[in-house]
Protein backbone atom coordinates (compact mmCIF):
# COMPACT_ATOMS: atom_id res chain seq x y z
CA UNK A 1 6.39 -12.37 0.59
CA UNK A 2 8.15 -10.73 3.68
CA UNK A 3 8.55 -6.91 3.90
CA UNK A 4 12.82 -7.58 3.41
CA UNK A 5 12.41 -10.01 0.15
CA UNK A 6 9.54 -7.29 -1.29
CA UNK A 7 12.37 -5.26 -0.56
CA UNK A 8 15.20 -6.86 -2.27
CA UNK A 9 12.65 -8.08 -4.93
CA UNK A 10 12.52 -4.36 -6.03
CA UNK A 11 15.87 -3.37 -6.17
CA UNK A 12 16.80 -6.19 -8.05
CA UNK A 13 15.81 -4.20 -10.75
CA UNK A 14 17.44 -0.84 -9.32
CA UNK A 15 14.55 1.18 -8.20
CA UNK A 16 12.99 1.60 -4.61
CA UNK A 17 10.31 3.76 -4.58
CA UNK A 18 9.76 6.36 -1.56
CA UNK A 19 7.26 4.94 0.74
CA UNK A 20 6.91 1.69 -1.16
CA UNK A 21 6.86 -0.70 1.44
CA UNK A 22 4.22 2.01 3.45
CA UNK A 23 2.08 2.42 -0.11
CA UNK A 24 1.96 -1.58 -0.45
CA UNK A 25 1.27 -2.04 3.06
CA UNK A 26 -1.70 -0.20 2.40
CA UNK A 27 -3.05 -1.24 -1.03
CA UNK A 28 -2.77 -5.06 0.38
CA UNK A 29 -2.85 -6.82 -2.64
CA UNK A 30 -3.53 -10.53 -2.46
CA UNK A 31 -3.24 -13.31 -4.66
CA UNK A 32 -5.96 -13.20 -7.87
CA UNK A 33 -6.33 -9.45 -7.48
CA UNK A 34 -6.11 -6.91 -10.08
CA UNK A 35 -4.26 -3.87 -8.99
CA UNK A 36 -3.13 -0.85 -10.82
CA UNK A 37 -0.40 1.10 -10.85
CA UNK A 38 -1.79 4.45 -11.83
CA UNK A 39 1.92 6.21 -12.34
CA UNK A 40 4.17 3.09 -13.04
CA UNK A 41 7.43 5.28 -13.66
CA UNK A 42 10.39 2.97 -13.29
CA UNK A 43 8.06 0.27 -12.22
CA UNK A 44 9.07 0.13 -8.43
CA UNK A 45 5.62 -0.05 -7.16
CA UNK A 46 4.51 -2.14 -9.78
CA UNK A 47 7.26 -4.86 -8.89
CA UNK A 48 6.30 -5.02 -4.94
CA UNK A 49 2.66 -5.35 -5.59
CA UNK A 50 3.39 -8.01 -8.19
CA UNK A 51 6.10 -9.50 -5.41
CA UNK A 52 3.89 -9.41 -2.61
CA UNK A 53 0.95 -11.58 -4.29
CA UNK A 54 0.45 -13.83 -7.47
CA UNK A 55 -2.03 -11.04 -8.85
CA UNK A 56 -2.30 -8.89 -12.23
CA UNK A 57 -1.36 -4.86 -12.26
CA UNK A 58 -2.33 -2.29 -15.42
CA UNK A 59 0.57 -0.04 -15.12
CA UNK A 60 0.13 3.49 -16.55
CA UNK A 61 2.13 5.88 -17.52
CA UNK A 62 1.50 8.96 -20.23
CA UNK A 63 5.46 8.95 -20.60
CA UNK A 64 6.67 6.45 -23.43
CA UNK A 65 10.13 6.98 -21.97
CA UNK A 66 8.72 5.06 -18.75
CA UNK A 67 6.19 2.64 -21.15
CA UNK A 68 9.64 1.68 -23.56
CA UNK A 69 11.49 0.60 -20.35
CA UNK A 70 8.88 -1.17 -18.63
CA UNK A 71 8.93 -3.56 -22.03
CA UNK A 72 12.38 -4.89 -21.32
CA UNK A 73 11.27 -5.99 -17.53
CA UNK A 74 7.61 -6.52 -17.73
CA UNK A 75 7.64 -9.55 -19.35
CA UNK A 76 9.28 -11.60 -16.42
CA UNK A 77 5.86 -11.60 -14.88
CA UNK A 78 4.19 -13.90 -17.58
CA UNK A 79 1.41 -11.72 -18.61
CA UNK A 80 0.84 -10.04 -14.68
CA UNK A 81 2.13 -6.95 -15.82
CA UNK A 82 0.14 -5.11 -18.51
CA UNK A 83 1.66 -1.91 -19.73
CA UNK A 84 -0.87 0.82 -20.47
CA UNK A 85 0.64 3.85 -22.38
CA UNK A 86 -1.89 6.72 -21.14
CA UNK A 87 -2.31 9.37 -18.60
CA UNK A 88 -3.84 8.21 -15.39
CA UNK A 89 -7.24 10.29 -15.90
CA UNK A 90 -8.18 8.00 -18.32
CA UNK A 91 -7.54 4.55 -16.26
CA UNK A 92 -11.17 4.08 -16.35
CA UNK A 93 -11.97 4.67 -20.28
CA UNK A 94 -9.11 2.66 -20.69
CA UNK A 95 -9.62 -0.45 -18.22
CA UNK A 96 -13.30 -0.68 -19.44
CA UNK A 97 -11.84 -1.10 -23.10
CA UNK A 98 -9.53 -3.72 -21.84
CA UNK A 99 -11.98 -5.92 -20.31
CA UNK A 100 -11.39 -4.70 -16.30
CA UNK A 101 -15.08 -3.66 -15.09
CA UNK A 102 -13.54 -3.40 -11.78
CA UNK A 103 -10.02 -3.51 -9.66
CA UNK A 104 -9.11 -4.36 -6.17
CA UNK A 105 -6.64 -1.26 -5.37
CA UNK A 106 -5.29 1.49 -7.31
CA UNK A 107 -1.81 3.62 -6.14
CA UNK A 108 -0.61 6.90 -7.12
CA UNK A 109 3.19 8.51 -6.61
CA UNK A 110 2.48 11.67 -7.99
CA UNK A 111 5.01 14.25 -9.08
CA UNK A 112 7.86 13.39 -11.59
CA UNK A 113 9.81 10.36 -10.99
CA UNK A 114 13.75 9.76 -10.24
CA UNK A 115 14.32 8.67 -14.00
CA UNK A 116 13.24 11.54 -15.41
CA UNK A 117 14.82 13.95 -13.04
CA UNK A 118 18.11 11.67 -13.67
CA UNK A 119 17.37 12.74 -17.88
CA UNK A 120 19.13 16.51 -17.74
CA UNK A 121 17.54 16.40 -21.56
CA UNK A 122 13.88 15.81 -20.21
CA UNK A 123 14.64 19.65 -18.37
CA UNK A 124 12.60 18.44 -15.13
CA UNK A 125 15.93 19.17 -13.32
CA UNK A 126 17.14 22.48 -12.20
CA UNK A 127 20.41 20.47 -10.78
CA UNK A 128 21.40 19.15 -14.66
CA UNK A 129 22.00 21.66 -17.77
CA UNK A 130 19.22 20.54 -20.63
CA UNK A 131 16.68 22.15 -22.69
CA UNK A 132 14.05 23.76 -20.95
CA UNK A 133 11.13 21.20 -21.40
CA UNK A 134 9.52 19.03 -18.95
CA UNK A 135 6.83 17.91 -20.93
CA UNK A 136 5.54 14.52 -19.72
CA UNK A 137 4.15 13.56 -22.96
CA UNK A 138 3.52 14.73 -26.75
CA UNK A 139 0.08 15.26 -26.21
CA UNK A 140 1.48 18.23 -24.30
CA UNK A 141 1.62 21.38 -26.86
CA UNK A 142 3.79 23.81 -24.92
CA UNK A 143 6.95 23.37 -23.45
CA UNK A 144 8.69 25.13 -20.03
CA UNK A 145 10.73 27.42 -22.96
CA UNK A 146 7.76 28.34 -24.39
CA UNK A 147 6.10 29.21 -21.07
CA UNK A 148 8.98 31.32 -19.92
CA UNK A 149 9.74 33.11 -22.72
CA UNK A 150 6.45 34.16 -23.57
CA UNK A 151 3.86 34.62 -20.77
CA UNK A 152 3.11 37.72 -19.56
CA UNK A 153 4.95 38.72 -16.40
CA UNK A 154 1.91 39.23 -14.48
CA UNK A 155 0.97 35.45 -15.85
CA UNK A 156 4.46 33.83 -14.48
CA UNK A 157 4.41 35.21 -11.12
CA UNK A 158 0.82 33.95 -10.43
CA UNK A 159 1.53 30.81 -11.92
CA UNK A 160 4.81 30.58 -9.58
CA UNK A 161 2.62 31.40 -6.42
CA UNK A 162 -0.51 29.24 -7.19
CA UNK A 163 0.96 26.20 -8.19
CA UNK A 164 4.37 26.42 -6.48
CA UNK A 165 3.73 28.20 -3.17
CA UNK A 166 6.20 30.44 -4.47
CA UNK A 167 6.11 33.42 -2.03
CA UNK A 168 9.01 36.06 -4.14
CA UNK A 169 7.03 35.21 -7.52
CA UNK A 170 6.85 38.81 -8.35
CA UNK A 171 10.68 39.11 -7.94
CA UNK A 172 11.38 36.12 -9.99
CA UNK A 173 8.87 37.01 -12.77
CA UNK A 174 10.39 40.60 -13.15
CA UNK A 175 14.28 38.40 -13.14
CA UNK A 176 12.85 36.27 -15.91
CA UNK A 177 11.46 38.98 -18.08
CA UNK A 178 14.12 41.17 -17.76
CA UNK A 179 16.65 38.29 -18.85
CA UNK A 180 14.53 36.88 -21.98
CA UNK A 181 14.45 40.47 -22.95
CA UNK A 182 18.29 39.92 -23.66
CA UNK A 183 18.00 36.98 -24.64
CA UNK A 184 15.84 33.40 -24.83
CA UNK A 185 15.88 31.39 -21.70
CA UNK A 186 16.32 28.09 -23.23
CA UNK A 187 18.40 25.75 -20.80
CA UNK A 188 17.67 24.69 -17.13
CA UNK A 189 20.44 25.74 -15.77
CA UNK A 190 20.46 29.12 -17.19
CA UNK A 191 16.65 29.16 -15.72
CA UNK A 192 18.14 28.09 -12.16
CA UNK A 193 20.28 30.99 -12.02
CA UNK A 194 17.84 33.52 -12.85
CA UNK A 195 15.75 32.24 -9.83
CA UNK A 196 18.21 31.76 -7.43
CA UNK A 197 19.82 35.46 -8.63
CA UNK A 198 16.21 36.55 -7.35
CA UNK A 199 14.98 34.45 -4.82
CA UNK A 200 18.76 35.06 -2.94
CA UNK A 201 19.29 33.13 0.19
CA UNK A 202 16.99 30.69 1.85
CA UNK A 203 17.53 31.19 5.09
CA UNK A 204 17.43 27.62 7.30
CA UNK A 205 15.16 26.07 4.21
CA UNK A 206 17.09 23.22 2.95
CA UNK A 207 15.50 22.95 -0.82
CA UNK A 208 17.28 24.49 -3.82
CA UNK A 209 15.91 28.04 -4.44
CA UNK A 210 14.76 26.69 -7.81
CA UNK A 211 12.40 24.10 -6.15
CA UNK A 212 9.45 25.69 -5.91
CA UNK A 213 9.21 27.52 -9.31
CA UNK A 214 10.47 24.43 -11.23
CA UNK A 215 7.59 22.44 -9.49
CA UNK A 216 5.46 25.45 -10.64
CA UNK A 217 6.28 25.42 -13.87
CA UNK A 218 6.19 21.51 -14.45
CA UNK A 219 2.41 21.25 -12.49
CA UNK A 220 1.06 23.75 -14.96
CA UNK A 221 2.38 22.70 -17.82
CA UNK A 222 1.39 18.94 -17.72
CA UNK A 223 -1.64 19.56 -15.90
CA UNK A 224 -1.05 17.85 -13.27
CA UNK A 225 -3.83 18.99 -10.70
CA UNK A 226 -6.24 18.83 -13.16
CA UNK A 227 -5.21 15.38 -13.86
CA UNK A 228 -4.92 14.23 -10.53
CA UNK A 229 -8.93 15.17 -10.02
CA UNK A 230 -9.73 13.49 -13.17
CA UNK A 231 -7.61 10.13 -12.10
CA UNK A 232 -9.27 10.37 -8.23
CA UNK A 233 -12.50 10.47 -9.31
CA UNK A 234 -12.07 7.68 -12.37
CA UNK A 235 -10.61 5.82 -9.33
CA UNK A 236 -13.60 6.05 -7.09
CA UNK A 237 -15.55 4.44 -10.60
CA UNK A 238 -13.32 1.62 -11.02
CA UNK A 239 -13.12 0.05 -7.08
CA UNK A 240 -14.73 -2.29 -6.24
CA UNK A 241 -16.25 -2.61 -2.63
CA UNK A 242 -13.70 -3.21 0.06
CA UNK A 243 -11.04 -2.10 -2.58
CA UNK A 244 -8.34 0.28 -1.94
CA UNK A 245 -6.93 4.00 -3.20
CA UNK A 246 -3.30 5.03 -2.14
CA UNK A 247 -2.03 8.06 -3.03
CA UNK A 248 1.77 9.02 -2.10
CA UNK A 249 2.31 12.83 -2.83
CA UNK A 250 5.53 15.12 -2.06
CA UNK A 251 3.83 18.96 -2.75
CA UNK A 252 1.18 20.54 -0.81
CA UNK A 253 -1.50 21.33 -3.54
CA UNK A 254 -1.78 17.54 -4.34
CA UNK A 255 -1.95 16.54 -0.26
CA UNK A 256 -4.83 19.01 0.02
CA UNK A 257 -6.48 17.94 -2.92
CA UNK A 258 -6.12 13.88 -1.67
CA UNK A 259 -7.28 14.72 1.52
CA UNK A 260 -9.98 16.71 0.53
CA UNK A 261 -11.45 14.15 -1.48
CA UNK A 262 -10.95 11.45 0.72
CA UNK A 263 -12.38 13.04 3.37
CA UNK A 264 -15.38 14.29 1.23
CA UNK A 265 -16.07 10.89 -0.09
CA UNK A 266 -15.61 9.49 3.49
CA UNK A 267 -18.85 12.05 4.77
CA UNK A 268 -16.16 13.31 7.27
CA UNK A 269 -16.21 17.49 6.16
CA UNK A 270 -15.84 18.52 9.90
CA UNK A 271 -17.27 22.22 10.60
CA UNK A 272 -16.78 23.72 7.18
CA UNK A 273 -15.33 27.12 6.30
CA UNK A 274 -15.86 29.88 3.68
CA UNK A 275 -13.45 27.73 1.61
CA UNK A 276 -14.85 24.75 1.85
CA UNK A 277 -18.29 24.63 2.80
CA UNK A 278 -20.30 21.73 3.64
CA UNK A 279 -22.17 19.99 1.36
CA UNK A 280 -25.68 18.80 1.10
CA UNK A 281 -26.31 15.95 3.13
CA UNK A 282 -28.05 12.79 1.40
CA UNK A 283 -24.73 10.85 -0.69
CA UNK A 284 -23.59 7.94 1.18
CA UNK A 285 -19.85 7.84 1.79
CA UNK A 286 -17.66 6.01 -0.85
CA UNK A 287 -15.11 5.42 1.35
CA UNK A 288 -14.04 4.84 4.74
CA UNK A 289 -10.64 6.81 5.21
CA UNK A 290 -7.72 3.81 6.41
CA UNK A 291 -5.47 6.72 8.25
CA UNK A 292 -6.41 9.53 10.35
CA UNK A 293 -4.47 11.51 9.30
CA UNK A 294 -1.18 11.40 6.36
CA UNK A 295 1.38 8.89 6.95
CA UNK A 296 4.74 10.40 6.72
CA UNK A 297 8.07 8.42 5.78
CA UNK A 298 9.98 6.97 8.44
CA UNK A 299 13.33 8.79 9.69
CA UNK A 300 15.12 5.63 8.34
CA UNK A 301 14.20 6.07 4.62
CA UNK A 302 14.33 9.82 4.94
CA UNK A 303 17.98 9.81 5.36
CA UNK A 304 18.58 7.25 2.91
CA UNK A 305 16.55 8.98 0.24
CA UNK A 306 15.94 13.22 1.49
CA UNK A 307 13.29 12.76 -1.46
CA UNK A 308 11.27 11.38 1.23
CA UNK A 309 11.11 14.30 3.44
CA UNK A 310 8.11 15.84 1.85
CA UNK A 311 6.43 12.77 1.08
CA UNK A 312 2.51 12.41 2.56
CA UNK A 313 0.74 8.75 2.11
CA UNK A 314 -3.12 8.87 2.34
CA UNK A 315 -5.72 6.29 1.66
CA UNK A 316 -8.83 4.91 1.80
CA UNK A 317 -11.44 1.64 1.40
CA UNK A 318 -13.96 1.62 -0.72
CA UNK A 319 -17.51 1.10 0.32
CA UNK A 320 -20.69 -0.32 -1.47
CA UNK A 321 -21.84 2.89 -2.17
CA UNK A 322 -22.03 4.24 -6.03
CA UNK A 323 -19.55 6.64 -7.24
CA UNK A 324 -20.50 10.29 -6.80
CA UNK A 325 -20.99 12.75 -8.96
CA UNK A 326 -18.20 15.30 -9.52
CA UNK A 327 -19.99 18.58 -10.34
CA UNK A 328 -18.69 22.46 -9.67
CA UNK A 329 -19.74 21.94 -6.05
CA UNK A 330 -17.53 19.31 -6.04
CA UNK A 331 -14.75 21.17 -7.85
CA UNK A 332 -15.10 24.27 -5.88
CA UNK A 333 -14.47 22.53 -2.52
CA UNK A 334 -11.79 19.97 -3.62
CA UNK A 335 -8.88 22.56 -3.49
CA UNK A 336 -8.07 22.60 -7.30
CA UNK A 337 -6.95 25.83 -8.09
CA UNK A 338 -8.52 27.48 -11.13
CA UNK A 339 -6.86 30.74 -11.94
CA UNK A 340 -7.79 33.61 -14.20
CA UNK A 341 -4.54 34.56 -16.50
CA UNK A 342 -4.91 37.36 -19.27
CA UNK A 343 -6.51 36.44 -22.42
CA UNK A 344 -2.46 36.40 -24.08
CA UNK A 345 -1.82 33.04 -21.92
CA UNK A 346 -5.10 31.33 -23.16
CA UNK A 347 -4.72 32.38 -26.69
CA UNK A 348 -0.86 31.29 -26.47
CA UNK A 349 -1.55 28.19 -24.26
């Protein structure tokens, strides 16, 4: 299928996905392939792959919102689509029990997706007044409210500045406990203000000054760099030689930790540093890297969609090499952040 009818194929159905035509480019699905779609969301990557070439895709998705959806459109695709309602770590625990011993591609789009941002009840948005959730799934315990209104204020701010880059952390920590001691933060909106109130201009940034502690907030919460190691390393079980990985991310913690372990798996470390030091020589790469270097989105679909702006595709090929092992060498140099918070967060948490 040409790039325009992929195109139109997808939003036929009302959802183009940033980068799509880049990430399925990429993955190169062909005809009696299995592919899988390791966050399906509202199915727009799902629907080019399976528009490109007569093959089979296991969506996943550990949101039933997304899974419930996916039912009323899935079906067109006489039994190529097969909706799998878990989190992407466990693709391989979960393809093994469905028959698949192997797949020809796999493609992430990490972060939260358009239709749950668009869900002001699902509290993902600091743009729409809702309840403070943004839990992806039940299997998640705590919610955003519960975060904010009961961490420590030590415990926000470094959870604001390791997982959101969030450089007045302090100063928004200190807003947030001195509001909930007035009252309970318990809408997003009412959240937004407290941050902006203390973040105060931006300067020439362009992002809302929200962003970067909602993104904080919703990473820790769901797990989400945890999960992505999990789901990049079940990835690296589950291709088979030749076989492809795509990963499109839009924050900086999950570009370093896709690069990292592409270019680890690819034997390509370059000189090392004190934070990531090179490894023992002796595994044979597991893949050969398809980029340089991230491919960004074009100016085109940027101004279409400013989504795009911070959006970073990487991938890589797999080779005949057997899966490494991912031990705490492996963790230490990957760029997953493992933080120390007071024993009050872990016995809350």
């Amino acid at each position: 299928m040409t790039d325009k009818l992929q195109d139109d194929h997808s939003r036929s159905f009302g959802h183009v996905p940033v980068m799509g035509r880049q990430a399925v480019d990429a993955l190169a699905p062909v005809d009696g392939g299995v592919y899988v779609d390791a966050t399906m969301g509202g199915g727009g990557y799902s629907r080019m792959i399976l528009g490109r070439a007569g093959c089979t895709v296991y969506g996943f998705d550990r949101d039933p919102v997304a899974i419930e959806r996916a039912q009323a459109w899935s079906g067109a695709y006489a039994g190529r689509m097969v909706l799998a309602p878990h989190p992407f770590d466990r693709l391989e625990e979960v393809l093994r029990e469905l028959g698949v011993e192997a797949v020809d591609g796999i493609v992430f789009d990490l972060g939260v997706s358009s239709v749950q941002l668009d869900e002001a009840e699902r509290g993902f948005s600091f743009a729409k007044d809702g309840p403070l959730n943004m839990r992806m799934d039940s299997s998640t315990d705590q919610s955003a409210e519960d975060l904010v209104n009961h961490a420590s204020e030590k415990d926000l701010a470094d959870i604001l500045y390791i997982y959101g880059e969030e450089k007045k952390s302090r100063a928004i920590a200190r807003a947030i406990v001195r509001e909930r001691e007035k009252a309970p933060i318990t809408r997003t909106l009412q959240l937004a203000e407290i941050i902006a109130g203390a973040v105060g201009p931006r300067g020439k940034e362009k992002i809302h000054p929200a962003t970067r502690a909602f993104q904080a907030i919703r990473i820790f919460i769901n797990d989400e760099l945890g999960q992505l190691v999990r789901g990049l390393i079940a990835a690296e079980a589950m291709l088979k030689p030749a076989a492809r990985l795509v990963v499109v991310t839009f924050h900086s913690l999950e570009d370093r930790i896709v690069k990292r372990f592409l270019t680890m798996r690819a034997g390509k470390q370059g000189g090392g540093s004190r934070h990531m030091p090179l490894p023992d020589e002796g595994d044979a790469p597991t893949f050969t890297l398809l980029y340089g270097k991230a491919v960004d989105a074009d100016d085109e679909e940027v101004s279409a969609n400013p989504r795009a702006r911070s959006a970073r595709l990487r991938a890589g090929i797999r080779t005949t090499a057997p899966a490494q092992p991912a031990d705490e060498e492996f963790l230490s140099r990957i760029g997953l952040p493992r933080p120390t918070f007071s024993p009050a967060l872990k016995s809350w948490s």
